[in-house]
N, C-alpha and C. Protein backbone atom coordinates (compact mmCIF):
# COMPACT_ATOMS: atom_id res chain seq x y z
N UNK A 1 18.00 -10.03 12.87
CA UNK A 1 17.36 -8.74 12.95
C UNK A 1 18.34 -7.73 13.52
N UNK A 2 18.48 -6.57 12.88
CA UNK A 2 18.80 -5.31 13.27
C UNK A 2 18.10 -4.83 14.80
N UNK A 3 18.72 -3.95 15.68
CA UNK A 3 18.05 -3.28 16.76
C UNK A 3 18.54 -1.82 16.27
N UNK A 4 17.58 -1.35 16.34
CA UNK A 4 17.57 0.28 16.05
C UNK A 4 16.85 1.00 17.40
N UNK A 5 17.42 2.90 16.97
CA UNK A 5 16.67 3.86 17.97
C UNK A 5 15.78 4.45 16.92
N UNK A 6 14.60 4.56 17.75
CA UNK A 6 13.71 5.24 16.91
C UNK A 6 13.19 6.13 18.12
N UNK A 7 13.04 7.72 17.67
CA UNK A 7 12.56 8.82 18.85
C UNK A 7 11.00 9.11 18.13
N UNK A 8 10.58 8.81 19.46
CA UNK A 8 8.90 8.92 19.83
C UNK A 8 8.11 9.82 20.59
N UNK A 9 7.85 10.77 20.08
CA UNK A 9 6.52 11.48 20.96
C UNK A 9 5.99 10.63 21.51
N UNK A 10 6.18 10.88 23.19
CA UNK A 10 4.91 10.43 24.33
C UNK A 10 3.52 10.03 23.76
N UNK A 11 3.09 10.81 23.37
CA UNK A 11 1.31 10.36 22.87
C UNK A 11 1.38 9.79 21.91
N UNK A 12 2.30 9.28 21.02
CA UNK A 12 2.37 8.38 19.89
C UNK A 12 3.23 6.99 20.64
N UNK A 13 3.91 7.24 21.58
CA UNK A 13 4.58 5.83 22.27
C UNK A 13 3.40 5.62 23.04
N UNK A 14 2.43 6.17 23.60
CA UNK A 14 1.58 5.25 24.40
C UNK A 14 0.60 4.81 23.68
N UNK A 15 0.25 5.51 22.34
CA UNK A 15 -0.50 5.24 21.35
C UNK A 15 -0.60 3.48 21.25
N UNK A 16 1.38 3.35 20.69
CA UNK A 16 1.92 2.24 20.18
C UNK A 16 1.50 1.15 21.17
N UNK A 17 2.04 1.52 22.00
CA UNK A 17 1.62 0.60 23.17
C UNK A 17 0.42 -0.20 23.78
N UNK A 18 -0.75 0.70 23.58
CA UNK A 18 -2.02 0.46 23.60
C UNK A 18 -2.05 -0.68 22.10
N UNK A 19 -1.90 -0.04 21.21
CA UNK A 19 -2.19 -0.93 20.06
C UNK A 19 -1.92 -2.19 19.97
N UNK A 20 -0.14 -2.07 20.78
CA UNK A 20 0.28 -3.67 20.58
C UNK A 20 -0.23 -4.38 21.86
N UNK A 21 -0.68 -3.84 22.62
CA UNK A 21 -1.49 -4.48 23.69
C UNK A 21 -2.81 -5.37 23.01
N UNK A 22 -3.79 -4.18 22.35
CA UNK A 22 -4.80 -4.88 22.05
C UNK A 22 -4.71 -5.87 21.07
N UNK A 23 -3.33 -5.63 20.15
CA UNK A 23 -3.05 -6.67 19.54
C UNK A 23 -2.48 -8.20 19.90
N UNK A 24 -1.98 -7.72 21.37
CA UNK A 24 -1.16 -9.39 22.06
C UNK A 24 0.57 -9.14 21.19
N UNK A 25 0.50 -8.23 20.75
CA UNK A 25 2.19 -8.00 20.12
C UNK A 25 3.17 -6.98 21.40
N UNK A 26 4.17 -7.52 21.17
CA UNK A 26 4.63 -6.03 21.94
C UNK A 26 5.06 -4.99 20.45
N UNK A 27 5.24 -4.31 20.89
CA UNK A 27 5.51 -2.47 20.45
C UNK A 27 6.59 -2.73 19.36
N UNK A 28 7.71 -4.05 19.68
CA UNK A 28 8.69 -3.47 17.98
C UNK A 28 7.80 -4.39 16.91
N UNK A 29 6.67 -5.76 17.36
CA UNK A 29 6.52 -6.45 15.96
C UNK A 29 5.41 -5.63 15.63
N UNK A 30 4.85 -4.64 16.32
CA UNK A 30 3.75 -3.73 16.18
C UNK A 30 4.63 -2.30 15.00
N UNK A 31 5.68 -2.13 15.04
CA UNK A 31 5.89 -0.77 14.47
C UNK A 31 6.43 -2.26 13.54
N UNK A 32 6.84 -3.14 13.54
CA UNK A 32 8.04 -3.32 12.29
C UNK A 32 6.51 -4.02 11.25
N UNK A 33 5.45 -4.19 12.07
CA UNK A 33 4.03 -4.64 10.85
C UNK A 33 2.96 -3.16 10.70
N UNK A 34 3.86 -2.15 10.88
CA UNK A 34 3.25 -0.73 10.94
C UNK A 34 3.99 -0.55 9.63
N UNK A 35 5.34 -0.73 9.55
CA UNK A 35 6.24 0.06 8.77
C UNK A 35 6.20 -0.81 7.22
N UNK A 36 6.09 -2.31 7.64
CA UNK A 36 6.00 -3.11 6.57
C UNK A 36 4.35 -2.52 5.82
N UNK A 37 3.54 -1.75 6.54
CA UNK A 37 2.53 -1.94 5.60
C UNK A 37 2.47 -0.84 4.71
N UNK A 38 3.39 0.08 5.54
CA UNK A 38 3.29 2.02 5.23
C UNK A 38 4.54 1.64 3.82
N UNK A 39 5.35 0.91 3.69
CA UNK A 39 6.10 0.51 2.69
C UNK A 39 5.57 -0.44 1.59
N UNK A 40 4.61 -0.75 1.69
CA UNK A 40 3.77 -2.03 1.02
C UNK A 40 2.98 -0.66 0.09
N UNK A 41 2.17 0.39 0.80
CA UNK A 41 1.36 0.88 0.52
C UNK A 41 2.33 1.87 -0.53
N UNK A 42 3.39 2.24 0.24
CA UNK A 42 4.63 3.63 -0.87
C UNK A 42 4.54 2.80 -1.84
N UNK A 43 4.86 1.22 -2.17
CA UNK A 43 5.18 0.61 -3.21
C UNK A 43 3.98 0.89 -4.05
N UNK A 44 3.13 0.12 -3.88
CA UNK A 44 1.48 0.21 -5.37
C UNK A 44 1.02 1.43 -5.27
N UNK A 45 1.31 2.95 -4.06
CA UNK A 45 1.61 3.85 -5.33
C UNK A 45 2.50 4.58 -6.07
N UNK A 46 3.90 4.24 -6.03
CA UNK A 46 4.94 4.25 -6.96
C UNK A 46 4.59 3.39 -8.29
N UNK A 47 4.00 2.31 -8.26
CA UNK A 47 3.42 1.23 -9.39
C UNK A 47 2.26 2.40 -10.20
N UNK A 48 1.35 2.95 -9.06
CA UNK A 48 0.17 3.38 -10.29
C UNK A 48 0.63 4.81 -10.74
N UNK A 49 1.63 5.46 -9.95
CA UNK A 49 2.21 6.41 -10.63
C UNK A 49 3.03 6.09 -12.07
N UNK A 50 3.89 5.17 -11.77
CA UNK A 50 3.96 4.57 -13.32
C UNK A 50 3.25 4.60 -14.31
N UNK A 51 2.50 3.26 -13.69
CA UNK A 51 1.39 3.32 -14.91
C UNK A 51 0.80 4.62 -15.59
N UNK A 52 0.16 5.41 -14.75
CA UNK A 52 -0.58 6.87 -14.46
C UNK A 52 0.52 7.54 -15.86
N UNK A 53 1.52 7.52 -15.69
CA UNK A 53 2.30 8.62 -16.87
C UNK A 53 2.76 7.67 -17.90
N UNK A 54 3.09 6.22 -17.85
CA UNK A 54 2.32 5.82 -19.41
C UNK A 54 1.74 5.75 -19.69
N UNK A 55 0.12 5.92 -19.20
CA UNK A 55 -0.71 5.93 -20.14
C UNK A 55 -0.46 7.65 -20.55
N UNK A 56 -0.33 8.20 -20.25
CA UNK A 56 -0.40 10.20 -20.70
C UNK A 56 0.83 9.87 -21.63
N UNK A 57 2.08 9.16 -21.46
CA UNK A 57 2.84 9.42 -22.76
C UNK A 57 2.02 8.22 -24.11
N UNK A 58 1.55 7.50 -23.69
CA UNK A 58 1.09 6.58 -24.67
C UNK A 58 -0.46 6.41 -24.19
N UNK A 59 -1.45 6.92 -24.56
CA UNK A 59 -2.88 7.26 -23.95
C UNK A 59 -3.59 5.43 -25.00
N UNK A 60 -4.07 4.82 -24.36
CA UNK A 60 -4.79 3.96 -24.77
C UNK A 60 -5.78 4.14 -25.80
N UNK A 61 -5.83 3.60 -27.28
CA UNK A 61 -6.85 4.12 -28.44
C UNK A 61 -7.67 3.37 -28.23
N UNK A 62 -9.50 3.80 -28.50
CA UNK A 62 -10.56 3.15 -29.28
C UNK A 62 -9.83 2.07 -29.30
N UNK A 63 -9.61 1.17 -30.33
CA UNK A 63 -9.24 0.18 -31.18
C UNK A 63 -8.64 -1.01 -30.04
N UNK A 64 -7.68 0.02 -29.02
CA UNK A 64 -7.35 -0.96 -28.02
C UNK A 64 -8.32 -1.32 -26.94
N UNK A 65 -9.02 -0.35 -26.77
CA UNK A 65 -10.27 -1.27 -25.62
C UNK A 65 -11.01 -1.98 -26.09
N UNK A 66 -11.38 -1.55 -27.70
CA UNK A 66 -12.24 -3.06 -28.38
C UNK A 66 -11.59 -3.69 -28.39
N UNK A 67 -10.65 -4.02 -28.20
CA UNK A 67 -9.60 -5.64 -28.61
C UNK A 67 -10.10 -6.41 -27.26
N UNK A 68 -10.14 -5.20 -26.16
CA UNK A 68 -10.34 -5.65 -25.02
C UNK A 68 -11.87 -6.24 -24.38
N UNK A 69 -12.73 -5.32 -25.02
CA UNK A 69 -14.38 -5.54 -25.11
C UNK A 69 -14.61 -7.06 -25.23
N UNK A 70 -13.55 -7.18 -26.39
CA UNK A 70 -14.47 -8.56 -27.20
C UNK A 70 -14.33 -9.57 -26.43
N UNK A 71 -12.51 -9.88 -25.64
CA UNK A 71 -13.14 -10.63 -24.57
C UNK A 71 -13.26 -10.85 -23.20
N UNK A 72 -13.70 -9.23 -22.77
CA UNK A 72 -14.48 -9.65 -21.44
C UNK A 72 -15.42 -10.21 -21.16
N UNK A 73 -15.37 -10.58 -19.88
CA UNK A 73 -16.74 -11.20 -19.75
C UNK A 73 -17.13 -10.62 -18.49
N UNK A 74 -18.80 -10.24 -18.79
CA UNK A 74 -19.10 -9.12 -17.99
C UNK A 74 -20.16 -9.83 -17.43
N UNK A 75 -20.81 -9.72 -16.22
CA UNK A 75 -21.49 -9.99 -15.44
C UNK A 75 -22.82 -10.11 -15.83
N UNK A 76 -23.80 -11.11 -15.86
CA UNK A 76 -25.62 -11.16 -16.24
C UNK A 76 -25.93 -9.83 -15.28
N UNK A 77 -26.74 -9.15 -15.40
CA UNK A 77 -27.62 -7.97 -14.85
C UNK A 77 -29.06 -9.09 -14.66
């Protein structure tokens, strides 16, 4: 592992602190499972932004969701 500086506003370092308290973590596995999630989250929506502008350059037809209809399987009501 890397050791880095990271500069913190007071009310966001005691924030941290409290958190990794109530968590039983101290403060860096608390920001480094803060940062892993805030990067988890940038990722799937960089993914649905993808998706999001192929479908607008290539918009899904009729014809392709019936392909799709026929075999879902949808839930008894």
């Amino acid at each position: 592992m890397e050791t880095i500086q990271v500069v913190l506003g007071k009310p966001l370092l005691r924030a941290a602190d409290r958190a990794a308290q109530r968590l039983g973590q101290n403060r860096s596995a608390l920001i480094r499972d803060a940062l892993r999630s805030h990067l988890d989250r940038l990722s799937a929506l960089e993914r649905e932004e993808r998706d999001r502008q192929g479908y607008e350059r290539q918009p899904e037809s009729a014809q392709d969701a019936a392909v799709w209809e026929k075999v879902a399987k949808w839930p008894e009501d």
